[in-house]
Protein backbone atom coordinates (compact mmCIF):
# COMPACT_ATOMS: atom_id res chain seq x y z
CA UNK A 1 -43.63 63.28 -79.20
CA UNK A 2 -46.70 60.93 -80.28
CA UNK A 3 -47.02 57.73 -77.76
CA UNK A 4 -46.17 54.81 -79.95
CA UNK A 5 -47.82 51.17 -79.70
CA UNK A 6 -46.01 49.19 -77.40
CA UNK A 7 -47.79 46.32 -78.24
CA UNK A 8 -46.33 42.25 -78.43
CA UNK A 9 -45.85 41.54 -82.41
CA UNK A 10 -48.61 38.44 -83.23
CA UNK A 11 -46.19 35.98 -82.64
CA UNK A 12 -45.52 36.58 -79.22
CA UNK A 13 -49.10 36.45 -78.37
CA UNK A 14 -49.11 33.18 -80.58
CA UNK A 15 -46.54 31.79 -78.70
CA UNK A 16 -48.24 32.64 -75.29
CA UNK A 17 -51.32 31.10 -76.06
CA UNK A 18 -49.75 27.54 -77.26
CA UNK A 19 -47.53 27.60 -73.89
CA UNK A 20 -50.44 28.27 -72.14
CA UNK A 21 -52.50 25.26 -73.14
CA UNK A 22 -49.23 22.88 -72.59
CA UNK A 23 -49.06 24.52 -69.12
CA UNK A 24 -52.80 23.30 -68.77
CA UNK A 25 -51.96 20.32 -69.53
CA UNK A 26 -49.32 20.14 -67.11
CA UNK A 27 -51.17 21.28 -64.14
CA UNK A 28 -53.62 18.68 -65.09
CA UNK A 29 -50.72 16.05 -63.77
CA UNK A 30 -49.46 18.26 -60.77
CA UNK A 31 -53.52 17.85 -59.64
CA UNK A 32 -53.86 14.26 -61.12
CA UNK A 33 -56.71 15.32 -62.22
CA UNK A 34 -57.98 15.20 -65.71
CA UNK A 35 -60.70 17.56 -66.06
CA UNK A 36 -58.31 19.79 -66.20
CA UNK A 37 -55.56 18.39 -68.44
CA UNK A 38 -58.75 17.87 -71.02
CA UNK A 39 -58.92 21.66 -71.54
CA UNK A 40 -55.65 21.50 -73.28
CA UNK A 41 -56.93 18.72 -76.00
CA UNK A 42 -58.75 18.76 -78.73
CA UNK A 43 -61.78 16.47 -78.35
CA UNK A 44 -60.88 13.84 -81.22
CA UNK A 45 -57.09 14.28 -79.98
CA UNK A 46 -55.40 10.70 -80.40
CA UNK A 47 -52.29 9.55 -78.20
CA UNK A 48 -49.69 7.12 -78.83
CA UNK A 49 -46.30 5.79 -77.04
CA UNK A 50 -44.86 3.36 -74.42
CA UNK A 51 -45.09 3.55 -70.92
CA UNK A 52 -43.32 1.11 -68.17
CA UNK A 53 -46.44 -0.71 -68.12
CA UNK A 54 -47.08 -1.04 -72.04
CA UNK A 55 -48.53 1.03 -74.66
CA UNK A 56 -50.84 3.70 -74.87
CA UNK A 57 -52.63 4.15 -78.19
CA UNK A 58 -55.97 5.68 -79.18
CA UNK A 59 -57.55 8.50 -77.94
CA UNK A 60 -56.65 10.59 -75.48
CA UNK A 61 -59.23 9.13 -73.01
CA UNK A 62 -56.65 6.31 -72.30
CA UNK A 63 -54.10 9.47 -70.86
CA UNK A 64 -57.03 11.15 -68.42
CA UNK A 65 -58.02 7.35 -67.25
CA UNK A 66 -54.15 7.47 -66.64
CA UNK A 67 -53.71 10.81 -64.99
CA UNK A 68 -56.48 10.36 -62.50
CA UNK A 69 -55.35 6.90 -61.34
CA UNK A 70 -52.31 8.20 -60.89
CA UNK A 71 -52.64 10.96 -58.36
CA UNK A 72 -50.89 14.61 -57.79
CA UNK A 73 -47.33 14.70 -58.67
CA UNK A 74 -47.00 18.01 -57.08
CA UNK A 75 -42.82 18.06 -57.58
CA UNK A 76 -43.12 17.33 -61.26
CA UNK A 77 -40.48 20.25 -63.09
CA UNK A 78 -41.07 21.64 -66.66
CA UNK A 79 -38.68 22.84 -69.76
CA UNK A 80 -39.90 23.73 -73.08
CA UNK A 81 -37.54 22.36 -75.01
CA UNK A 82 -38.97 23.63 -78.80
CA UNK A 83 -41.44 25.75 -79.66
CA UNK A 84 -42.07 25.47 -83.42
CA UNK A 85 -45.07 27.82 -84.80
CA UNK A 86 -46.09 27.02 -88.74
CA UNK A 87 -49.45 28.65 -89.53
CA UNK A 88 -51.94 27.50 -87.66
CA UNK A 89 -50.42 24.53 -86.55
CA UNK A 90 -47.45 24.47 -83.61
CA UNK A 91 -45.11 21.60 -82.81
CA UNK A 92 -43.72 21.72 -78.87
CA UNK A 93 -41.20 19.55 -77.22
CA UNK A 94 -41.59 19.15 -73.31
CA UNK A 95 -39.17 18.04 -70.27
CA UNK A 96 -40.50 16.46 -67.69
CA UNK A 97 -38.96 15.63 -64.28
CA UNK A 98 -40.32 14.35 -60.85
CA UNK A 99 -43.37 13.26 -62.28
CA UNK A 100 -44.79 10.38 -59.35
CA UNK A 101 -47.87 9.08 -57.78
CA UNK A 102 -49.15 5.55 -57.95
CA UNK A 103 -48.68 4.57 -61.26
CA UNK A 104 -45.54 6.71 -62.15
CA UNK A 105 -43.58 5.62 -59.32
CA UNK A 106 -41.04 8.30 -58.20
CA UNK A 107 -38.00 10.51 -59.92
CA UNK A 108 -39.26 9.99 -63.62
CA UNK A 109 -38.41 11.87 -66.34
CA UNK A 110 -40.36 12.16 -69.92
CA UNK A 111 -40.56 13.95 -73.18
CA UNK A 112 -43.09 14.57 -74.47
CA UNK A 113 -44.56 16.12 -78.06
CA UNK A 114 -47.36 17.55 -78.84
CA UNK A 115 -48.64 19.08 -81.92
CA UNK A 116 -51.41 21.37 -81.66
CA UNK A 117 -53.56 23.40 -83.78
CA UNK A 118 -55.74 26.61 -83.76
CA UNK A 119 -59.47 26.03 -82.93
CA UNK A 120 -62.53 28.15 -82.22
CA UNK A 121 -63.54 27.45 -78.99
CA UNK A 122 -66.92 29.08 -78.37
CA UNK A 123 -65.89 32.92 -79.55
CA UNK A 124 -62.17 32.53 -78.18
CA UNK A 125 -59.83 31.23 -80.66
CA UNK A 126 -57.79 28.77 -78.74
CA UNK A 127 -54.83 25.98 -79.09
CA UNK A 128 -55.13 22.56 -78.40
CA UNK A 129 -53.36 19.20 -78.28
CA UNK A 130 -54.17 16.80 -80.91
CA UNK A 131 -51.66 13.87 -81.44
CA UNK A 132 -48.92 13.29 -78.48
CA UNK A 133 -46.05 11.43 -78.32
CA UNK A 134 -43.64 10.46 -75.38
CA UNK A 135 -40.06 9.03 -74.66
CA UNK A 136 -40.25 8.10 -71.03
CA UNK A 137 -37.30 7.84 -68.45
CA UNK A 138 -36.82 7.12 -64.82
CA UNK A 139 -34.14 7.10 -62.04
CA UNK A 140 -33.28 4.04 -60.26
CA UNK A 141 -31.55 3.24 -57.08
CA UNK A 142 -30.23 6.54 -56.99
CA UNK A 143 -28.55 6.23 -60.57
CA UNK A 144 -29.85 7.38 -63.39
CA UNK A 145 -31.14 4.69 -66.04
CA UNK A 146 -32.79 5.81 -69.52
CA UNK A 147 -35.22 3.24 -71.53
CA UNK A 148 -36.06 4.47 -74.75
CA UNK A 149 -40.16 3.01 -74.44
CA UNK A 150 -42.12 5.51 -77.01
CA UNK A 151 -41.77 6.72 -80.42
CA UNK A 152 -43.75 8.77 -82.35
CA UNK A 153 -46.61 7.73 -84.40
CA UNK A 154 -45.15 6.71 -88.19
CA UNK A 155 -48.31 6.88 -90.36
CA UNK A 156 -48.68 3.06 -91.92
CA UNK A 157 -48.86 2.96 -95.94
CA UNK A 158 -52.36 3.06 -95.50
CA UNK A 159 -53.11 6.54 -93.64
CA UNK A 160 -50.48 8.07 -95.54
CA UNK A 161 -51.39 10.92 -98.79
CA UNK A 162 -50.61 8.87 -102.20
CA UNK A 163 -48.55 11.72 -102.84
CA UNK A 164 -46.40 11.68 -99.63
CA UNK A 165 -43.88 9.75 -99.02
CA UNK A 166 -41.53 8.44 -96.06
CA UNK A 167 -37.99 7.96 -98.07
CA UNK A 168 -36.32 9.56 -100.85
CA UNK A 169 -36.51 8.27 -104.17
CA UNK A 170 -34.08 5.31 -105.07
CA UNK A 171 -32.08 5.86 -108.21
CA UNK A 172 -34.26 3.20 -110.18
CA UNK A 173 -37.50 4.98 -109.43
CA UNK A 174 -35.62 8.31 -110.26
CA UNK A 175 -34.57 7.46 -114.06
């Protein structure tokens, strides 16, 4: 008998690598500490969505300013929610629970979503975060109490492709 490759298919490996920058990302807020979290961005990545204490909008520089005021949240829990891989290009939806520290607070929960996309980094071929999104939720006084205070990014008339377009086609524009 001939030994036979044994080897992941591509898209396992794929996958891998796109968990693994979200998990660097998340160990960036476990530390509070950016420096790492930036490893898992791309450097023009751009973030936008509500927190308690307003909105965050821009680049990502705004979330690391962020992270390190905030501190370790060293209890904060993790679920991948969606993993969605197209091309070079990968869409993820993440859980987050127990995130705290000094601008957090205690006991909240998050979503977040991140698209990232395949870039040569040095000779490595890596993934990174480029826009982000979040839904954020907290507990309070020991019951649980959700405030819908982000929503994704909806490109304005302006940044959107002439050709794309947000709605279907009315009837009138069809005939």
């Amino acid at each position: 008998m001939t030994p036979q490759d044994a080897s992941a298919p591509p898209y396992i490996a794929t996958h891998d690598a796109i968990i693994y920058a979200v998990a660097t990302y998340l160990e960036g807020i476990r530390e509070g500490n950016s420096s790492i979290m930036r490893l898992a961005f791309h450097p023009a990545a751009t973030f936008f969505g509500y927190y308690p204490g307003g909105v965050m909008e821009g680049s990502a520089d705004g979330l690391f300013e962020w992270i390190d005021k905030n501190g370790p949240a060293p209890d904060i829990q993790a679920r991948f929610a969606g993993v969605e891989i197209i091309g070079k290009i990968a869409l993820v939806r993440l859980e987050l629970e127990g995130l705290s520290g000094s601008l957090a607070g205690t006991n909240v929960s998050m979503s977040d979503v991140f698209t990232l996309m395949q870039s040569k980094r040095s000779v490595n071929t890596t993934w990174r975060a480029t826009p982000r999104g979040r839904y954020w939720r907290y507990v309070e006084n020991t019951r649980r109490t959700t405030r819908v205070l982000a929503t994704a990014h909806r490109p304005t008339r302006a940044e959107r492709p002439a050709s794309a377009s947000v709605l279907p086609a009315t009837r009138q524009q069809r005939a």
